[in-house]
N, C-alpha and C. Protein backbone atom coordinates (compact mmCIF):
# COMPACT_ATOMS: atom_id res chain seq x y z
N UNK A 1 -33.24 -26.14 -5.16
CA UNK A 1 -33.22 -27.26 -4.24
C UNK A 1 -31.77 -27.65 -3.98
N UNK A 2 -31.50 -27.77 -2.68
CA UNK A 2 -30.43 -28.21 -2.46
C UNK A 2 -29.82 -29.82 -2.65
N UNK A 3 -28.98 -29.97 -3.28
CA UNK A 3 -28.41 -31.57 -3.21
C UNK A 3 -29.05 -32.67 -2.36
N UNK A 4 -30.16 -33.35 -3.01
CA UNK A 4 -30.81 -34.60 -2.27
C UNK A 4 -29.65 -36.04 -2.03
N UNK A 5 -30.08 -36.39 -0.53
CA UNK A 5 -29.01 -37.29 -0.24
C UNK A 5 -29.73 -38.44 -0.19
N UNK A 6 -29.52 -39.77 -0.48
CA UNK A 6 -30.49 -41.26 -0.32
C UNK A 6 -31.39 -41.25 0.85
N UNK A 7 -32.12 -41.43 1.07
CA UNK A 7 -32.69 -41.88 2.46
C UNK A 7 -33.75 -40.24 2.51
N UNK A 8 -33.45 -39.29 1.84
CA UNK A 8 -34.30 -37.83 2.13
C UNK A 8 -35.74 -38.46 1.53
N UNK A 9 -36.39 -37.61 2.39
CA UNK A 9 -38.06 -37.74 2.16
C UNK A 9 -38.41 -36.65 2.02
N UNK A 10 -39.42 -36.48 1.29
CA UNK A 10 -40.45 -35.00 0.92
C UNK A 10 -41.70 -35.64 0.13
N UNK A 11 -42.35 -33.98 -0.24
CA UNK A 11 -43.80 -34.62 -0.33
C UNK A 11 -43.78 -34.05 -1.51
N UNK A 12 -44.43 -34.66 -2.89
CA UNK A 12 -44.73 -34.56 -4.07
C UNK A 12 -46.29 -34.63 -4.31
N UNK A 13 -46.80 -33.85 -5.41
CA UNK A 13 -48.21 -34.12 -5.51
C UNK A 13 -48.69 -34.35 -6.74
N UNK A 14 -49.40 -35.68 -6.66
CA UNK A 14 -49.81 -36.65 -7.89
C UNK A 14 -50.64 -36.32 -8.70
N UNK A 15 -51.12 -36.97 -9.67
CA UNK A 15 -51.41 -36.40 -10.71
C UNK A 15 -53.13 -36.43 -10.61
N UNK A 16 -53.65 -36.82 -8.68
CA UNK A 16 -55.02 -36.82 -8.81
C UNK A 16 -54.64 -35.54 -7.80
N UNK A 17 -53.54 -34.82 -7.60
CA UNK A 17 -53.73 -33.39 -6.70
C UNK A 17 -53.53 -34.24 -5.11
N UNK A 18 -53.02 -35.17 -5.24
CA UNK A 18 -52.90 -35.61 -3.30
C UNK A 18 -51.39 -35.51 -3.12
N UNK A 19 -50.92 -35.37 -1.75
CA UNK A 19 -49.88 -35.07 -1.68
C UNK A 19 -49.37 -36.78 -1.12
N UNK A 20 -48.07 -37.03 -1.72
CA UNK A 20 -47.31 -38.12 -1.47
C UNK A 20 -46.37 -38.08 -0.87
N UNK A 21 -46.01 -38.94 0.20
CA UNK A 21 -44.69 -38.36 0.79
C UNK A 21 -43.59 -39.40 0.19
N UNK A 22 -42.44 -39.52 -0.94
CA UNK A 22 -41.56 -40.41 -1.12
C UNK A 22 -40.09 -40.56 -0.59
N UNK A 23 -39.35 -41.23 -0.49
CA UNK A 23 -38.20 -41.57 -0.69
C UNK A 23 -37.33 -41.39 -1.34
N UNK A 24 -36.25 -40.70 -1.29
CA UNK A 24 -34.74 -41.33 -2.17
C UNK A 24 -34.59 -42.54 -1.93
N UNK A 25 -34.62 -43.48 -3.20
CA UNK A 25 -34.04 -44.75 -2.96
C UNK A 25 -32.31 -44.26 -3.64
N UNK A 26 -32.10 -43.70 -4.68
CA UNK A 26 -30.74 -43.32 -5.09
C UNK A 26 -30.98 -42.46 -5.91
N UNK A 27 -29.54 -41.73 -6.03
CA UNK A 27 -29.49 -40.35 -6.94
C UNK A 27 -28.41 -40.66 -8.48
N UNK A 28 -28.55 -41.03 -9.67
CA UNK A 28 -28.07 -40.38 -10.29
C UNK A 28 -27.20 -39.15 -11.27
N UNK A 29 -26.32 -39.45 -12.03
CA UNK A 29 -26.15 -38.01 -12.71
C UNK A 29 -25.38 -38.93 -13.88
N UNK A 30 -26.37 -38.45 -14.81
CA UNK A 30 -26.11 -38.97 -16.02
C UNK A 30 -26.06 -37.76 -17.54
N UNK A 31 -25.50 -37.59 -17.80
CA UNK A 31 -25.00 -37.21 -19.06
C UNK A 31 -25.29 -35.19 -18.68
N UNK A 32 -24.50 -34.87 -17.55
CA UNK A 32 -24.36 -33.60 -16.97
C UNK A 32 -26.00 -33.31 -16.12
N UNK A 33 -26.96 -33.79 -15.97
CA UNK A 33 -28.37 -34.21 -15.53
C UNK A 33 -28.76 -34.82 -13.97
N UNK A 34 -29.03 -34.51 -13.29
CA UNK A 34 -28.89 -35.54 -11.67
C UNK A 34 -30.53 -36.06 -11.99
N UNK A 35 -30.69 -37.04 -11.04
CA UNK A 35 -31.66 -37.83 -11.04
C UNK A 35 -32.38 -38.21 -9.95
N UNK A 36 -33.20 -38.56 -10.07
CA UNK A 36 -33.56 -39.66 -8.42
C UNK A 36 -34.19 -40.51 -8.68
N UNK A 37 -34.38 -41.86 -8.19
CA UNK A 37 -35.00 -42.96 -7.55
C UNK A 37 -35.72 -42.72 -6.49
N UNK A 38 -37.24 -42.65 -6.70
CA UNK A 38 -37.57 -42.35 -5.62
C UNK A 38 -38.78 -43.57 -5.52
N UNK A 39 -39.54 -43.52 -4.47
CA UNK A 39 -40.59 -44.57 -4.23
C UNK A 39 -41.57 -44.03 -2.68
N UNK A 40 -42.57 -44.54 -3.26
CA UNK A 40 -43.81 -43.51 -2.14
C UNK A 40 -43.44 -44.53 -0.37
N UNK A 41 -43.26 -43.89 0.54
CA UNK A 41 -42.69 -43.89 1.70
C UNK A 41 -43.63 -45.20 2.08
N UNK A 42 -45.09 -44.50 2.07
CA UNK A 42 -46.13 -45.68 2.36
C UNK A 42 -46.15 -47.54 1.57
N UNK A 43 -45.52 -47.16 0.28
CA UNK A 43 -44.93 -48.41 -0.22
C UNK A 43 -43.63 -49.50 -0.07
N UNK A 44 -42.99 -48.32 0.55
CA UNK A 44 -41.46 -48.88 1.44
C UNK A 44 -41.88 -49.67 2.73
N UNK A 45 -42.68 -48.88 3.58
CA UNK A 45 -43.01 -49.45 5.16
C UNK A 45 -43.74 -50.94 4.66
N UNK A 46 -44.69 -51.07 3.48
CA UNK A 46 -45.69 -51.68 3.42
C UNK A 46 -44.69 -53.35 2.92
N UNK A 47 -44.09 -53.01 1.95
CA UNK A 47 -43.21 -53.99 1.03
C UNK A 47 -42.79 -54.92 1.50
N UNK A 48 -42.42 -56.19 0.36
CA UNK A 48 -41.57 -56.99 0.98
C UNK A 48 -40.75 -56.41 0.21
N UNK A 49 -39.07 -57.19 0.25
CA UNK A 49 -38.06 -56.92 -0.39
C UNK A 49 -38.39 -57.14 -2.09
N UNK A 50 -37.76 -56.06 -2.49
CA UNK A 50 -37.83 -55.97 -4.10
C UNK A 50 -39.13 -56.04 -4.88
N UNK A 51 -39.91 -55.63 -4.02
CA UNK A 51 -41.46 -55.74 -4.22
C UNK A 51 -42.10 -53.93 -4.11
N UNK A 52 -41.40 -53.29 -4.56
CA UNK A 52 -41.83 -52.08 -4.71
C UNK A 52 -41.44 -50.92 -5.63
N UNK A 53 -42.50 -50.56 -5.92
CA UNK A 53 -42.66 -49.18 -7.70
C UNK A 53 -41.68 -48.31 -7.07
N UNK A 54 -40.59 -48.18 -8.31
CA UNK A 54 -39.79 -47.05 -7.94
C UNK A 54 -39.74 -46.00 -9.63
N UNK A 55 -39.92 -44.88 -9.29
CA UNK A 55 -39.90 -44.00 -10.47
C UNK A 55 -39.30 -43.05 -10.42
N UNK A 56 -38.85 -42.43 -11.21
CA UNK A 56 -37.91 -41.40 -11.36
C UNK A 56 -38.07 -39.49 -11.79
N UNK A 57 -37.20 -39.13 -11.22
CA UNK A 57 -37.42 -37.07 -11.44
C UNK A 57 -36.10 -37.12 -11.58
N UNK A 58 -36.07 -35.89 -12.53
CA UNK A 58 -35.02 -35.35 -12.63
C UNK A 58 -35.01 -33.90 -12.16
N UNK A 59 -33.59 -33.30 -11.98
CA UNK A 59 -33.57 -32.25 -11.48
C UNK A 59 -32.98 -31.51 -12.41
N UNK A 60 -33.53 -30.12 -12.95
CA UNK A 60 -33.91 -29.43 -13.68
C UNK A 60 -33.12 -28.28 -13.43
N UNK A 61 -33.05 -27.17 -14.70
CA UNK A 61 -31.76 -26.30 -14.31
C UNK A 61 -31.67 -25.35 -13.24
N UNK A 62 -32.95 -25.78 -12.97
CA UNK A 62 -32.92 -24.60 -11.73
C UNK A 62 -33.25 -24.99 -10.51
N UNK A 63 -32.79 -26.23 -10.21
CA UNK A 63 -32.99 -27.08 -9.23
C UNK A 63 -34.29 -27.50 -8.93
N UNK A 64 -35.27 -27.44 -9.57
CA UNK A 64 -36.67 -27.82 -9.10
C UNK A 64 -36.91 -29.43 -9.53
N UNK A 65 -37.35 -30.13 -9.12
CA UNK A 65 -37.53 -31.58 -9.42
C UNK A 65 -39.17 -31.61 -10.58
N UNK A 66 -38.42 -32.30 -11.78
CA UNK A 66 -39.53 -32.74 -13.12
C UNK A 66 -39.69 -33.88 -13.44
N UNK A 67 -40.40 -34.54 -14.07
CA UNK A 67 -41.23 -35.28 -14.59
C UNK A 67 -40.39 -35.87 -15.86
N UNK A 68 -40.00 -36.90 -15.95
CA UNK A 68 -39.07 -37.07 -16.98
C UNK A 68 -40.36 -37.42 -18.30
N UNK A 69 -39.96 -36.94 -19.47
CA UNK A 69 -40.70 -36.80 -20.34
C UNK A 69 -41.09 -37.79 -21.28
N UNK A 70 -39.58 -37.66 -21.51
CA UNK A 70 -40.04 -39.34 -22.91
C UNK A 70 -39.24 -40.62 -22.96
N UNK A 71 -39.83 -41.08 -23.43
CA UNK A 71 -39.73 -42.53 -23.07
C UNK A 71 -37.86 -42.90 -23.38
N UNK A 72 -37.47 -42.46 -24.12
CA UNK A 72 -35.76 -42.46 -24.47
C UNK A 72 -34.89 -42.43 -23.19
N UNK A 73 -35.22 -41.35 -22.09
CA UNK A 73 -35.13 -40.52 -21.46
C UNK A 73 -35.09 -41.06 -20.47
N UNK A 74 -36.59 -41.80 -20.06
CA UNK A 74 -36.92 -42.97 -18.98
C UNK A 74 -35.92 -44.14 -19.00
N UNK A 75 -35.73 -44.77 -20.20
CA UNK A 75 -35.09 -45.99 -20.68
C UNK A 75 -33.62 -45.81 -20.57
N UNK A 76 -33.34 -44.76 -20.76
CA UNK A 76 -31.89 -44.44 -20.60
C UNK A 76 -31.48 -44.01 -18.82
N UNK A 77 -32.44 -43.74 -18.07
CA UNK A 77 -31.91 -43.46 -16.17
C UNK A 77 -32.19 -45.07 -15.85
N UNK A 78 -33.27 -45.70 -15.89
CA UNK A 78 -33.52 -46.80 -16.12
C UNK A 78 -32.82 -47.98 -15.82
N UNK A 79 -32.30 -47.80 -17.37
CA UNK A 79 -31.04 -48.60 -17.37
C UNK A 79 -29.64 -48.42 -16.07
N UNK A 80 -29.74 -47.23 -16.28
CA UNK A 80 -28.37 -46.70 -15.16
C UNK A 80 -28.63 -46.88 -13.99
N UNK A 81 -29.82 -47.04 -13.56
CA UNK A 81 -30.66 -47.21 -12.10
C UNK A 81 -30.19 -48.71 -11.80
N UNK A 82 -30.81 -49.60 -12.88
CA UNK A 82 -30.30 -50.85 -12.72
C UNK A 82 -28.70 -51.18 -12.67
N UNK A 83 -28.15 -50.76 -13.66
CA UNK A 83 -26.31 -51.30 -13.20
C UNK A 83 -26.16 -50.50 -12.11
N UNK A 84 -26.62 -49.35 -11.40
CA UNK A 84 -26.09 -49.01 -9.78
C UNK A 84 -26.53 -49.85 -8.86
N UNK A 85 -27.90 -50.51 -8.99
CA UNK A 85 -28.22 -51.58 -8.27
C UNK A 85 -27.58 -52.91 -8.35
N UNK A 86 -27.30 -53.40 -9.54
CA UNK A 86 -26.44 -54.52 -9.86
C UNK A 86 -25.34 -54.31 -8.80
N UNK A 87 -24.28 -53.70 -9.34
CA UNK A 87 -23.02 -53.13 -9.07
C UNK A 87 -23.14 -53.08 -7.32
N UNK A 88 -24.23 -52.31 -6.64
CA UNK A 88 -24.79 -52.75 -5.26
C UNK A 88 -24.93 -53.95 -4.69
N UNK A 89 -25.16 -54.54 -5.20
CA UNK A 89 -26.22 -56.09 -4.73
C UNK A 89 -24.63 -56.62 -4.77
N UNK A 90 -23.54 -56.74 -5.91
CA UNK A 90 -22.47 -57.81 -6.02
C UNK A 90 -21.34 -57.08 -4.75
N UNK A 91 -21.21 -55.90 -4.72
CA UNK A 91 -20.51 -55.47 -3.05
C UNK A 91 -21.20 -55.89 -2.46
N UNK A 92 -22.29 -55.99 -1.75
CA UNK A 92 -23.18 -56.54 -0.48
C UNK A 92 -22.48 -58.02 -0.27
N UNK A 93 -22.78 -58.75 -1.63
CA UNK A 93 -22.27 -60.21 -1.55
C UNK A 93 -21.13 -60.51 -1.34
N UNK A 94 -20.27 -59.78 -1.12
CA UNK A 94 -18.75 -60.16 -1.24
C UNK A 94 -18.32 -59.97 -0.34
């Protein structure tokens, strides 16, 4: 897979077998690892502000997008998801 940029959409398929179409909300790269923020497209159009599930994939050594596994793992992009958003929100304001 080539380098996902914010705003790219594609279709992922859930864990009842339907296909989803999501969002880059933002990309990570944390500890040599890239990441994404992503969120289902149909939940973006639908939302109010800050009112929408965002979950995360990582991208894998061979560029294919996975399923982050354990909970350490989650808690640790997580976290980093949030201070890029922080760090976002206080440029906007200024």
């Amino acid at each position: 897979m080539d380098k996902v940029e914010v705003g790219e959409t594609f279709i992922i398929t859930d864990e009842e077998n339907q296909d989803q179409e999501v969002e880059v909300i933002a990309t990570l790269g944390i500890d040599g690892t890239d990441y994404l923020a992503v969120s289902f497209v149909e939940d973006l159009q639908e939302a109010e502000e800050g009112d929408i599930d965002i979950f995360f994939l990582k991208v894998d050594d061979e560029g294919d997008l996975a399923a982050i596994e354990t909970d350490e793992e989650f808690e640790k992009v997580s976290t980093a998801f949030e201070e890029v958003m922080d760090e976002e929100e206080e440029d906007t304001e200024q």
